[in-house]
N, C-alpha and C. Protein backbone atom coordinates (compact mmCIF):
# COMPACT_ATOMS: atom_id res chain seq x y z
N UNK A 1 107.82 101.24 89.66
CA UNK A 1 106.66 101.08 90.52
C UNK A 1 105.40 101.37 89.70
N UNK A 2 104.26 100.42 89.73
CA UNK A 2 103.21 100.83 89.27
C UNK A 2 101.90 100.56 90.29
N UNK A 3 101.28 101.72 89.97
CA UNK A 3 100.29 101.86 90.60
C UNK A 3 99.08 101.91 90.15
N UNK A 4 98.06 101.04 91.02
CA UNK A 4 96.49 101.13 90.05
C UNK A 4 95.75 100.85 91.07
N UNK A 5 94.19 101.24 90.10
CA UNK A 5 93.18 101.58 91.41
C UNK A 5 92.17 101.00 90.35
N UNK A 6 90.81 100.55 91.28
CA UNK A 6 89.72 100.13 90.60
C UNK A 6 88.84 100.13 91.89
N UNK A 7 87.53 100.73 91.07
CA UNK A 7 86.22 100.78 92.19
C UNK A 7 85.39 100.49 91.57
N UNK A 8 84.86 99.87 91.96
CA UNK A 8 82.99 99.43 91.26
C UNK A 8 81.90 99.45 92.95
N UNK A 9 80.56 99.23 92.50
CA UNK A 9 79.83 99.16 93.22
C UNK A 9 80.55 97.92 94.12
N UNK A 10 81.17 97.09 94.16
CA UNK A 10 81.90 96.18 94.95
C UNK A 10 82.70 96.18 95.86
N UNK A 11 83.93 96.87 95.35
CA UNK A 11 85.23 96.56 95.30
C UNK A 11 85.71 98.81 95.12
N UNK A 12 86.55 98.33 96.30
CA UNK A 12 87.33 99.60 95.98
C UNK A 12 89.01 99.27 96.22
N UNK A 13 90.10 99.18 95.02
CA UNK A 13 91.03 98.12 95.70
C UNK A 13 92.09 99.49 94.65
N UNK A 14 93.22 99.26 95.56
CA UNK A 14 94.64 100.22 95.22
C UNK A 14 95.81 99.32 95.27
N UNK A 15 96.67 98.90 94.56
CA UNK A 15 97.61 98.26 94.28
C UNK A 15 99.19 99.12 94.06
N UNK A 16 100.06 98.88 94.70
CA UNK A 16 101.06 99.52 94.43
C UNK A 16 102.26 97.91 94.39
N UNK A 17 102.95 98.35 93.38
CA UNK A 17 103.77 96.86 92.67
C UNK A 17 105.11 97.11 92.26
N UNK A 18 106.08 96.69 92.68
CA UNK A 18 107.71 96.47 92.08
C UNK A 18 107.44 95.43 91.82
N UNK A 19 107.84 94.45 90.95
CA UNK A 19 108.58 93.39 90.46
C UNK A 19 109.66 93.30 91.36
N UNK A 20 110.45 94.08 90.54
CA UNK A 20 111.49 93.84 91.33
C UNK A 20 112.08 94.70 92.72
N UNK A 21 111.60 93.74 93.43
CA UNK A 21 111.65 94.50 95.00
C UNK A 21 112.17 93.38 95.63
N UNK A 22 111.95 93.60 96.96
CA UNK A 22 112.70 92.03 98.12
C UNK A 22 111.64 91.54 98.70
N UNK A 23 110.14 91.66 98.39
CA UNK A 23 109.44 90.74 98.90
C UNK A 23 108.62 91.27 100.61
N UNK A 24 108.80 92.82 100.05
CA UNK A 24 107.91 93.55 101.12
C UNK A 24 106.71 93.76 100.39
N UNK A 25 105.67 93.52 101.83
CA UNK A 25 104.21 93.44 101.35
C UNK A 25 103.54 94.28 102.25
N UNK A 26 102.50 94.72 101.86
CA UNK A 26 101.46 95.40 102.88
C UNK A 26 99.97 95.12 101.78
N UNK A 27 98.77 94.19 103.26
CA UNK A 27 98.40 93.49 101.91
C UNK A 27 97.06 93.73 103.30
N UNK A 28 96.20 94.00 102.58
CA UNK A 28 94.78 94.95 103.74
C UNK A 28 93.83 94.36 103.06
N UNK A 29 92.97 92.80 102.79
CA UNK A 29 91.89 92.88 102.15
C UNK A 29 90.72 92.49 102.97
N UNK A 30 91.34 92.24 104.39
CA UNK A 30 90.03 91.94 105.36
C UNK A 30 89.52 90.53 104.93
N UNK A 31 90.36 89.58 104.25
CA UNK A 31 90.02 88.21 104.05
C UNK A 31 91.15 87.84 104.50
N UNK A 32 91.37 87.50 106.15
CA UNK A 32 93.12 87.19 106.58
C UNK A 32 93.45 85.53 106.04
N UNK A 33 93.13 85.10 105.76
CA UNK A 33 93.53 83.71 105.10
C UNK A 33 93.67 84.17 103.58
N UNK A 34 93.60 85.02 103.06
CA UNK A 34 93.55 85.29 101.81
C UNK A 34 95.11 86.31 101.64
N UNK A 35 94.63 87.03 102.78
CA UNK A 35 96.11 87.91 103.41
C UNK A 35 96.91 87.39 103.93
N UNK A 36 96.89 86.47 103.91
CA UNK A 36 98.30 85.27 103.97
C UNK A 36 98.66 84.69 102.98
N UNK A 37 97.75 84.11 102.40
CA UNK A 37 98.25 83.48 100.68
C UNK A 37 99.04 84.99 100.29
N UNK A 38 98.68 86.38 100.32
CA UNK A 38 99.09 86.89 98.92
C UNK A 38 100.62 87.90 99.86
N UNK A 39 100.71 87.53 101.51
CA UNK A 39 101.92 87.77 101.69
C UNK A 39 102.62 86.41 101.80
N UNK A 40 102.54 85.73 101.57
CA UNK A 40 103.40 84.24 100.65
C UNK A 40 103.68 84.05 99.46
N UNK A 41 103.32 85.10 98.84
CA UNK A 41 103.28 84.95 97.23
C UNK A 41 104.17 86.32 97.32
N UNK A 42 104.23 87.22 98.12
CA UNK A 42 104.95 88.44 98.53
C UNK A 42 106.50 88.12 98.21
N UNK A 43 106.60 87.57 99.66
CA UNK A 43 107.62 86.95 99.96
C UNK A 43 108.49 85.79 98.37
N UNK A 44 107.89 85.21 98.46
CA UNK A 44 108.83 84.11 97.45
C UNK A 44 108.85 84.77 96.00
N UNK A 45 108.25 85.64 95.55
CA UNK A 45 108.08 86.25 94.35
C UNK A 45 109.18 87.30 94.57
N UNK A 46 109.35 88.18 95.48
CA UNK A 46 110.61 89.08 96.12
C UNK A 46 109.80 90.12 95.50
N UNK A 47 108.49 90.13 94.83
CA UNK A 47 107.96 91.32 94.58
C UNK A 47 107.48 92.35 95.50
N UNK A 48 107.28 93.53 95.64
CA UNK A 48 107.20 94.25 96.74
C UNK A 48 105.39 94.88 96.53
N UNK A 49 104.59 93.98 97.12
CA UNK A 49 103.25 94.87 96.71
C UNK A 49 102.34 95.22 97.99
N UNK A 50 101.92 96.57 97.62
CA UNK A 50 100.97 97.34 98.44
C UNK A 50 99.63 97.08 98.04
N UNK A 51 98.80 96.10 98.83
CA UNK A 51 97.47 96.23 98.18
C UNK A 51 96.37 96.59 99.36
N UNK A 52 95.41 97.18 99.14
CA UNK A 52 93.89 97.44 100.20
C UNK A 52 92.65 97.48 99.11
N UNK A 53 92.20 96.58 100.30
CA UNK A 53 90.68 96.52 99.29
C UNK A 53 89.78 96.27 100.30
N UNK A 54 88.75 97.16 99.86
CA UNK A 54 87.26 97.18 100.92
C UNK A 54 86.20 96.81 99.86
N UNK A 55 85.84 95.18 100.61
CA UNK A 55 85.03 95.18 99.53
C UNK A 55 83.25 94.83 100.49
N UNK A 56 82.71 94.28 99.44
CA UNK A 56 81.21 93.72 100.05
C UNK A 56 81.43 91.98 100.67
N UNK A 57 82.07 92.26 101.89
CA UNK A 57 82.09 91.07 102.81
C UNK A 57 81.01 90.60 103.32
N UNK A 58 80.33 92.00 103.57
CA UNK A 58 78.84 91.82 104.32
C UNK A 58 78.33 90.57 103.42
N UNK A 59 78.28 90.48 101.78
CA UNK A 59 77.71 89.59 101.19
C UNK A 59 79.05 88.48 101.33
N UNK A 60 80.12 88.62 100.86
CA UNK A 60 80.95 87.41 100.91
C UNK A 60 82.32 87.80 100.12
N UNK A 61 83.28 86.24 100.33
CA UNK A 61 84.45 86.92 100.00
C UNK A 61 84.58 86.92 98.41
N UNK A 62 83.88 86.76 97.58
CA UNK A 62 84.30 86.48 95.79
C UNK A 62 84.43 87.46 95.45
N UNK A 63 84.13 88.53 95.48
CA UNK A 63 83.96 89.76 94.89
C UNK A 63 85.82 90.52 94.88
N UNK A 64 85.87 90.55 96.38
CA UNK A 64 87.14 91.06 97.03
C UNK A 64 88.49 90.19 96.13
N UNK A 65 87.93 89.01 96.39
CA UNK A 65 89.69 87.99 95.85
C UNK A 65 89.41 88.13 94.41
N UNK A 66 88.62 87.63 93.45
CA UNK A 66 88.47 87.77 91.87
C UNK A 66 89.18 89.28 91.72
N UNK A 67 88.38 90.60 92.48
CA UNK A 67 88.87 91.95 91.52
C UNK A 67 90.41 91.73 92.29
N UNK A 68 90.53 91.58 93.39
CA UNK A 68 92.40 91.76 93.77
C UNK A 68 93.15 90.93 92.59
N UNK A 69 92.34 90.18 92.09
CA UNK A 69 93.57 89.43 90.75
C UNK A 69 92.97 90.06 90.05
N UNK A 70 91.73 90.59 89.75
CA UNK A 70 92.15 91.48 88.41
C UNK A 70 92.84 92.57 88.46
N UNK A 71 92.99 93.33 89.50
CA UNK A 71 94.51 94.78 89.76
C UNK A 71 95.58 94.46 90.10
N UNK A 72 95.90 93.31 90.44
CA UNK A 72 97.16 93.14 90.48
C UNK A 72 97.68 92.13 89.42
N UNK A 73 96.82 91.85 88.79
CA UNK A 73 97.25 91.10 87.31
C UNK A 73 97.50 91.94 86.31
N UNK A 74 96.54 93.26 86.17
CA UNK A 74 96.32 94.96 85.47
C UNK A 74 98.28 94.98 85.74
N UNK A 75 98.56 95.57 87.02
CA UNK A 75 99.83 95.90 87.33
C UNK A 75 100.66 95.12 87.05
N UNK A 76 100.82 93.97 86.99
CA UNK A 76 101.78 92.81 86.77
C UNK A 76 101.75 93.25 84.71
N UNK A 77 100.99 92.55 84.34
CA UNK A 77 100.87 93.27 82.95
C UNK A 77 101.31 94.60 82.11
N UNK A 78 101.52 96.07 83.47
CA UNK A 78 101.86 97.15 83.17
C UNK A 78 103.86 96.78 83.21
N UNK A 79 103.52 96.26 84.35
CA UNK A 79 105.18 95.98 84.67
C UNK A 79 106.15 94.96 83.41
N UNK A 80 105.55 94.16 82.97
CA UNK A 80 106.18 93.52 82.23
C UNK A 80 106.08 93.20 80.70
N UNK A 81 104.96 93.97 80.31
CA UNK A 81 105.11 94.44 78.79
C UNK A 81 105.15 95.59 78.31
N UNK A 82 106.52 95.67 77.27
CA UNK A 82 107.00 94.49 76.36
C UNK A 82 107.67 94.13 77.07
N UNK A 83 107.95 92.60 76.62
CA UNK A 83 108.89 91.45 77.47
C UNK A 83 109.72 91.71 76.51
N UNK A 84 111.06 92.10 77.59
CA UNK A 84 112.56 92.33 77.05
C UNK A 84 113.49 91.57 78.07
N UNK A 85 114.77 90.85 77.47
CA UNK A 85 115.71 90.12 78.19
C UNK A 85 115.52 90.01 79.67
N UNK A 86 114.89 89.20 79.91
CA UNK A 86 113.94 88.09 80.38
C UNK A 86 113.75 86.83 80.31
N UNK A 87 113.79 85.68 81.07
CA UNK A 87 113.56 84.61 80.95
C UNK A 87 112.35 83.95 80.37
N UNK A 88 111.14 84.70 80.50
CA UNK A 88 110.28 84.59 79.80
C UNK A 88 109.74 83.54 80.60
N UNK A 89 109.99 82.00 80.37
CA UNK A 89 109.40 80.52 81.30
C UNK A 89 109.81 80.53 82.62
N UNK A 90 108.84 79.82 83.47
CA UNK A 90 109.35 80.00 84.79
C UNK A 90 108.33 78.70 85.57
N UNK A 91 108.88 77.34 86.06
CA UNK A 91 108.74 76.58 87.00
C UNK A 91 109.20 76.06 88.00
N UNK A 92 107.89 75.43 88.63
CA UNK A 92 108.41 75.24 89.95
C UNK A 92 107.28 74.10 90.93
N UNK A 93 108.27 73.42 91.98
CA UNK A 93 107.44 72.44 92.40
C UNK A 93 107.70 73.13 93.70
N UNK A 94 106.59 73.26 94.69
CA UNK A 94 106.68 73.70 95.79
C UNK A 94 105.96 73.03 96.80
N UNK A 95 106.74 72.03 97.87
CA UNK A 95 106.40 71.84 98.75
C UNK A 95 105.91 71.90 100.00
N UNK A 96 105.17 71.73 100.67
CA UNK A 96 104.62 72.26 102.32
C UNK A 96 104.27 71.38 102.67
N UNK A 97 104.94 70.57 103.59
CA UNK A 97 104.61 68.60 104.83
C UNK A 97 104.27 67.96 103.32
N UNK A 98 102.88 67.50 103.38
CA UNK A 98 102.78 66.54 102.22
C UNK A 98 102.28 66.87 101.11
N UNK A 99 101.89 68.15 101.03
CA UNK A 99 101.16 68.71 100.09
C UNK A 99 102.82 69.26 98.81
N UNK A 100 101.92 69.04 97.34
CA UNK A 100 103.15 69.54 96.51
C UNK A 100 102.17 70.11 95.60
N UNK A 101 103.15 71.41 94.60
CA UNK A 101 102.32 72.09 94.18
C UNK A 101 103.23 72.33 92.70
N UNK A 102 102.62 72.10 92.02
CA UNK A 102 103.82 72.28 90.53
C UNK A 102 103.07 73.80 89.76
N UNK A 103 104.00 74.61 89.27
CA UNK A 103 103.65 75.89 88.54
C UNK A 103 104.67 75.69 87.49
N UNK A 104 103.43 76.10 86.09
CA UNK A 104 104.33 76.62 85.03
C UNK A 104 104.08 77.63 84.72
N UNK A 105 105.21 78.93 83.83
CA UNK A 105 104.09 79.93 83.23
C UNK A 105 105.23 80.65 82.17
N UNK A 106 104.37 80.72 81.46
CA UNK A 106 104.82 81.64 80.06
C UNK A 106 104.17 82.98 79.79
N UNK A 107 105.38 84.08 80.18
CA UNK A 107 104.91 85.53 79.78
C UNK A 107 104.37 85.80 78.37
N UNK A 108 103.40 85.20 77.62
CA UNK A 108 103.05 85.26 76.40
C UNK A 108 101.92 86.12 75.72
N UNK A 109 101.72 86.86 76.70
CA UNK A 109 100.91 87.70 76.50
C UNK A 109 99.37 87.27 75.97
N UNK A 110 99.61 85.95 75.99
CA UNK A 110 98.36 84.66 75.87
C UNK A 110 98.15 84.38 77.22
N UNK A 111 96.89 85.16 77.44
CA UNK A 111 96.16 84.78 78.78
C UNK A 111 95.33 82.99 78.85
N UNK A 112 95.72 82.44 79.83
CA UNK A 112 95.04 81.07 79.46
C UNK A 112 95.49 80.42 81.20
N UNK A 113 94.39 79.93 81.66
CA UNK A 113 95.05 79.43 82.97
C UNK A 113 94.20 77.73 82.95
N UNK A 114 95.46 76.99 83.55
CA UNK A 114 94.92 75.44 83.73
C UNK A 114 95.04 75.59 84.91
N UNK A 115 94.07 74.87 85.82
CA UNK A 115 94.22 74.58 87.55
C UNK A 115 93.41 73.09 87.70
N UNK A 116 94.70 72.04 87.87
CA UNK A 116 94.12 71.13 88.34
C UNK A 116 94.23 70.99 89.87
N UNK A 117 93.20 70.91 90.88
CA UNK A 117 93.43 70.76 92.10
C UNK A 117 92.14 70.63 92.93
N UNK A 118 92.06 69.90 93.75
CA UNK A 118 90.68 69.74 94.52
C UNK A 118 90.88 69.94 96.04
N UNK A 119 90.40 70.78 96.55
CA UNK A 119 90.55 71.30 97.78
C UNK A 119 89.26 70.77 98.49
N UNK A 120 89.23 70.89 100.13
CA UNK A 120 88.27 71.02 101.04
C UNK A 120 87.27 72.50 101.06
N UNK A 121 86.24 71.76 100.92
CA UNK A 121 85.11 73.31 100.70
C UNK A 121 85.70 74.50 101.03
N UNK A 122 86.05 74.40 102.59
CA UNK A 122 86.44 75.52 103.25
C UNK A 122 87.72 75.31 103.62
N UNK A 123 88.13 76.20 103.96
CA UNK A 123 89.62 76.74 104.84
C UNK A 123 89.41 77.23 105.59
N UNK A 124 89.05 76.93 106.97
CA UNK A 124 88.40 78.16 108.01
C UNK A 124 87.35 78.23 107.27
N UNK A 125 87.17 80.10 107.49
CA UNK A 125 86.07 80.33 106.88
C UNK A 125 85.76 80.93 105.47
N UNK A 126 87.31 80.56 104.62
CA UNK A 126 87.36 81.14 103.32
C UNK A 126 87.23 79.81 102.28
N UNK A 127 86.19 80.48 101.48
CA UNK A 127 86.20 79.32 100.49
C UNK A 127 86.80 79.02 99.09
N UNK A 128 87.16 77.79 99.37
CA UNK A 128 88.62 77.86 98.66
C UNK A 128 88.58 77.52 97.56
N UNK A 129 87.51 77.45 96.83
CA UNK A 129 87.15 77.55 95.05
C UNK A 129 87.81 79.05 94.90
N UNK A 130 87.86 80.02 95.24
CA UNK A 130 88.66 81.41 95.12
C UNK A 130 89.72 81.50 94.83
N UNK A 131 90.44 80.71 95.38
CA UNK A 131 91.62 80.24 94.36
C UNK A 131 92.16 80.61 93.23
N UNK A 132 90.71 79.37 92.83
CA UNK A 132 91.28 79.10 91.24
C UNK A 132 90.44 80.51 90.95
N UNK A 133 89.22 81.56 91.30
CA UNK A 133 88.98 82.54 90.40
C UNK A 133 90.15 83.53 90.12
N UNK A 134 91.00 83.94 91.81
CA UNK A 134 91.88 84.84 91.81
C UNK A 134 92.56 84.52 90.99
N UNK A 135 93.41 83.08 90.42
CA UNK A 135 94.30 83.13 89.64
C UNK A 135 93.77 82.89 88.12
N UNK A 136 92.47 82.83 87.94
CA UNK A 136 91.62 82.81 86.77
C UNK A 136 92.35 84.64 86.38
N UNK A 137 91.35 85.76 87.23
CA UNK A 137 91.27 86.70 87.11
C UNK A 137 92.98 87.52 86.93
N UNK A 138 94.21 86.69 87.91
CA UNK A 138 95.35 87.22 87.33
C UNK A 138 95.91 86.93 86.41
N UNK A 139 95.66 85.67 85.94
CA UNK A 139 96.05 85.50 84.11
C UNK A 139 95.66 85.75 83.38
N UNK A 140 94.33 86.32 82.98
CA UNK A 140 93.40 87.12 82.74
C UNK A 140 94.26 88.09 82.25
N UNK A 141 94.21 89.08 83.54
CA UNK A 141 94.63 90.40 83.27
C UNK A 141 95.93 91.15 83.11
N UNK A 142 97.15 89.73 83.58
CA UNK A 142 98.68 89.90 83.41
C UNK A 142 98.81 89.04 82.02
N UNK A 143 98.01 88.82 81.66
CA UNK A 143 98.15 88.34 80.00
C UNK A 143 99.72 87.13 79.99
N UNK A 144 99.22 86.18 80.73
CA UNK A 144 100.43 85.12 80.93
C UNK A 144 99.35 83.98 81.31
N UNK A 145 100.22 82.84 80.41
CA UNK A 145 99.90 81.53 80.90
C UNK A 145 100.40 80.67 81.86
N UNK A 146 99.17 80.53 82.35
CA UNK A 146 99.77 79.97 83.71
C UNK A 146 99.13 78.56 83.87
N UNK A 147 99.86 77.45 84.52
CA UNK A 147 99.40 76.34 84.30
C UNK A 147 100.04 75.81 86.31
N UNK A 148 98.76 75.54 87.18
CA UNK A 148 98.68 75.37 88.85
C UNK A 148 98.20 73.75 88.61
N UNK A 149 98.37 73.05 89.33
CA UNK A 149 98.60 71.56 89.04
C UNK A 149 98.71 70.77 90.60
N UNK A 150 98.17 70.41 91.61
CA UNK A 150 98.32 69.67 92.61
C UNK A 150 98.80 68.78 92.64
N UNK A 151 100.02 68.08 92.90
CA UNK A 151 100.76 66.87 92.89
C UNK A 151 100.63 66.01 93.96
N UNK A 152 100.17 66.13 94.69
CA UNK A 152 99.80 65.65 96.17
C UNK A 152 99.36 66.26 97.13
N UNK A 153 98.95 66.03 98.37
CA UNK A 153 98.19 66.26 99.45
C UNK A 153 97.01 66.17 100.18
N UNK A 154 96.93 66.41 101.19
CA UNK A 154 95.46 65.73 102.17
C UNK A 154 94.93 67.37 103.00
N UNK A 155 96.02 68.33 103.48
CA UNK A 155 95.44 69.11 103.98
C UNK A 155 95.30 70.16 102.85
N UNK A 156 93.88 70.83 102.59
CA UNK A 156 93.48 72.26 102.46
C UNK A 156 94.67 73.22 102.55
N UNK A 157 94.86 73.56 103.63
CA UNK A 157 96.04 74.91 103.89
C UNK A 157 96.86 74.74 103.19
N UNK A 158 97.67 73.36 103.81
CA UNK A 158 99.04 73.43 103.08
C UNK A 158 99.01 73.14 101.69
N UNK A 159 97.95 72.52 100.70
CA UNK A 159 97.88 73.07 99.30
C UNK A 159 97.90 74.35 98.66
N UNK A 160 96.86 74.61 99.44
CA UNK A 160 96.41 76.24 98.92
C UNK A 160 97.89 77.27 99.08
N UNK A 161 98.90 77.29 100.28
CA UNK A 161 100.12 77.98 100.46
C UNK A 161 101.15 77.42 99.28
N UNK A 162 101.10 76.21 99.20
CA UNK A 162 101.87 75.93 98.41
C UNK A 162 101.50 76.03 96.92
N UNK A 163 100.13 76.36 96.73
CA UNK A 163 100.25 76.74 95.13
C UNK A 163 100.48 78.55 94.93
N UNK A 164 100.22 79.09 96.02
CA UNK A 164 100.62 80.74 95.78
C UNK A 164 101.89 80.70 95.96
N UNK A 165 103.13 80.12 96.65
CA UNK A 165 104.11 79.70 96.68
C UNK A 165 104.93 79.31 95.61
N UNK A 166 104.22 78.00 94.76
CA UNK A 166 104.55 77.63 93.85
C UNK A 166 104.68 79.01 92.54
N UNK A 167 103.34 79.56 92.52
CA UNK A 167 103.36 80.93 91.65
C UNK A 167 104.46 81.81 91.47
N UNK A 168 104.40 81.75 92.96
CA UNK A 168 106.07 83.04 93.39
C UNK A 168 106.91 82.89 92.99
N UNK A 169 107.35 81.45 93.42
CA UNK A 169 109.01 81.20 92.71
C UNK A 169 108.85 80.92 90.87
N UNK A 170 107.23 80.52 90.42
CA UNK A 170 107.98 80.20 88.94
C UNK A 170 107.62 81.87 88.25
N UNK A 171 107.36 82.68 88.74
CA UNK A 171 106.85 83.88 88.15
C UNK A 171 108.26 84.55 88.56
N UNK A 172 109.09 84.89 89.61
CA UNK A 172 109.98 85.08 89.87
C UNK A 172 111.55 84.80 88.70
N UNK A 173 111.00 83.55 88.89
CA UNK A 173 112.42 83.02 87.83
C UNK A 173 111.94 83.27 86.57
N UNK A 174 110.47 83.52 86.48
CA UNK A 174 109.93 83.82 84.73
C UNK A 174 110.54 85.17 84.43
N UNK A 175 110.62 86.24 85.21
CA UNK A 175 111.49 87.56 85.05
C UNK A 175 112.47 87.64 85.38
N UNK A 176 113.31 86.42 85.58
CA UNK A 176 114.34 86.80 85.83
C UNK A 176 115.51 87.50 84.57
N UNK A 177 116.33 88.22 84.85
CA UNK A 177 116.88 89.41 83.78
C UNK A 177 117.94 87.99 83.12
N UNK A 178 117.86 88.61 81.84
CA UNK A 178 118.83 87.39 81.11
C UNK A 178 119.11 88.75 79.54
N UNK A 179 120.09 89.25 79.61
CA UNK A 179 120.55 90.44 78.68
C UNK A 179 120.81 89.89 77.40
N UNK A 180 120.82 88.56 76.92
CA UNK A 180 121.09 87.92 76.16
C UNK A 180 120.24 87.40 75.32
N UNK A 181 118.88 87.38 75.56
CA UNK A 181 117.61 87.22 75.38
C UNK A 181 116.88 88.30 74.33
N UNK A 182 116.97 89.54 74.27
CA UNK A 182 116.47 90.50 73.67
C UNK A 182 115.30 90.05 74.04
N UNK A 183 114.11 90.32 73.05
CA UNK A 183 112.65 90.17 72.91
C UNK A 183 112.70 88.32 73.03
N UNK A 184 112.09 87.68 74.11
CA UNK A 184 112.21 86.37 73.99
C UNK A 184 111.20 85.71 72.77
N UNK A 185 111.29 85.54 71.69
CA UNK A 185 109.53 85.05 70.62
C UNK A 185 110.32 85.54 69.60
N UNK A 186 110.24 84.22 68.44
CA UNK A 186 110.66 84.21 67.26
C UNK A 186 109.65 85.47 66.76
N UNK A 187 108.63 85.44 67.40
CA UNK A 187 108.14 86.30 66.53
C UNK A 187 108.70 88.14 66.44
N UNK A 188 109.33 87.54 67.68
CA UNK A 188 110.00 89.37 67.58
C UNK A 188 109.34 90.58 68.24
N UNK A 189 108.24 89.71 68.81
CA UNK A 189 107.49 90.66 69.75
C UNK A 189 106.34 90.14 70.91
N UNK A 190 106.15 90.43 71.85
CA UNK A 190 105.24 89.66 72.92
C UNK A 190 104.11 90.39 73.60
C-alpha cells in the first residue's frame, strides 16, 4: 500500500493505492463525472485506490483532475519501481455501444504520453480536454509510456469511459506477475 499527499495553494489531495487489490475504490474529488471515470479505471485495473481532493472548483475543474494524476501517477510510480517479473507491455481495445478506445503502455520509466482523440467540448458540465491533462500529468509522474488512441465514436461519454477503461485493462495486464521475466530491459534495469 502506498500512500501520498500533496497540497498547494490549489489542491489538497491524499491518495491511498494497491496495485494489486480487487478494484475497490473510494474516490471524493467533487468532479462526479470525473468520479466516475476514475471508479472505472478502479474497477477494470482491480487496483484498489483511496483518493480525496478539495480543490479550487469555485474557479474550475483543471486544477483538481491535472494534480489527481499527478498523486496518483507519484503512487503508481512508488508501487512499481524497480520493475521486477512483470509483464512490463500492456494493451487493449475497449469498447462502449460505438465508441472504441485502444491503449498501449510500456513501464519504461520513459514518461511520454500520445492521445489521439477529439471529444465534445463538454460532458455535462466537465470539460473534457481534462482528459488528456489527467493522463498527461499520470505519465508524467508514473514514469510510463502511454499511448490513448480513439478508434471510433460519436458520443462524448462513451469515449471518455472507454479510454479510462481502456487504461485499466492495459495497465492491469502491464503488471501482470510473470516470475520468469526478472528485470524486463536488456538493459538490466528500468
Amino acid at each position: 500500500m502506498v500512500k501520498k499527499h500533496r497540497e498547494t495553494k490549489e489542491t489538497d489531495i491524499s491518495v491511498e493505492l494497491e496495485i494489486y487489490g480487487s478494484g475497490k475504490c473510494e474516490i471524493d474529488t467533487g468532479v462526479g463525472f470525473f468520479d466516475h471515470m476514475l471508479n472505472a479505471l478502479c474497477k477494470h485495473s482491480l487496483m484498489d485506490i483511496k483518493l480525496v481532493c478539495k480543490g479550487d472548483l469555485f474557479i474550475d475543474d483543471h486544477h483538481s483532475v491535472e494534480d489527481c494524476g499527478i498523486v496518483l501517477g507519484s503512487a503508481i510510480k512508488e508501487s512499481i519501481y524497480p520493475l521486477s517479473c512483470v509483464e512490463r507491455y500492456g494493451n487493449s481495445i475497449v469498447v462502449m455501444d460505438e465508441a472504441a478506445v485502444e491503449c498501449a503502455i510500456d513501464l519504461s520509466n520513459r514518461p511520454y504520453l500520445v492521445y489521439e482523440s477529439s471529444l465534445n467540448e463538454k460532458i455535462g458540465t466537465f470539460d473534457s480536454e481534462l482528459i488528456r491533462e489527467f493522463f498527461q500529468a499520470l505519465a508524467m509522474n508514473a514514469g510510463i509510456t502511454l499511448h490513448l488512441i480513439r478508434l471510433r465514436g460519436d458520443n462524448s461519454h462513451h469515449i471518455a469511459e472507454a479510454t479510462f477503461k481502456a487504461f485499466a485493462v492495459a495497465f492491469r495486464r502491464a503488471i501482470s506477475k510473470n516470475d520468469r521475466m526478472g528485470t524486463p530491459s536488456t538493459k538490466g534495469v528500468l
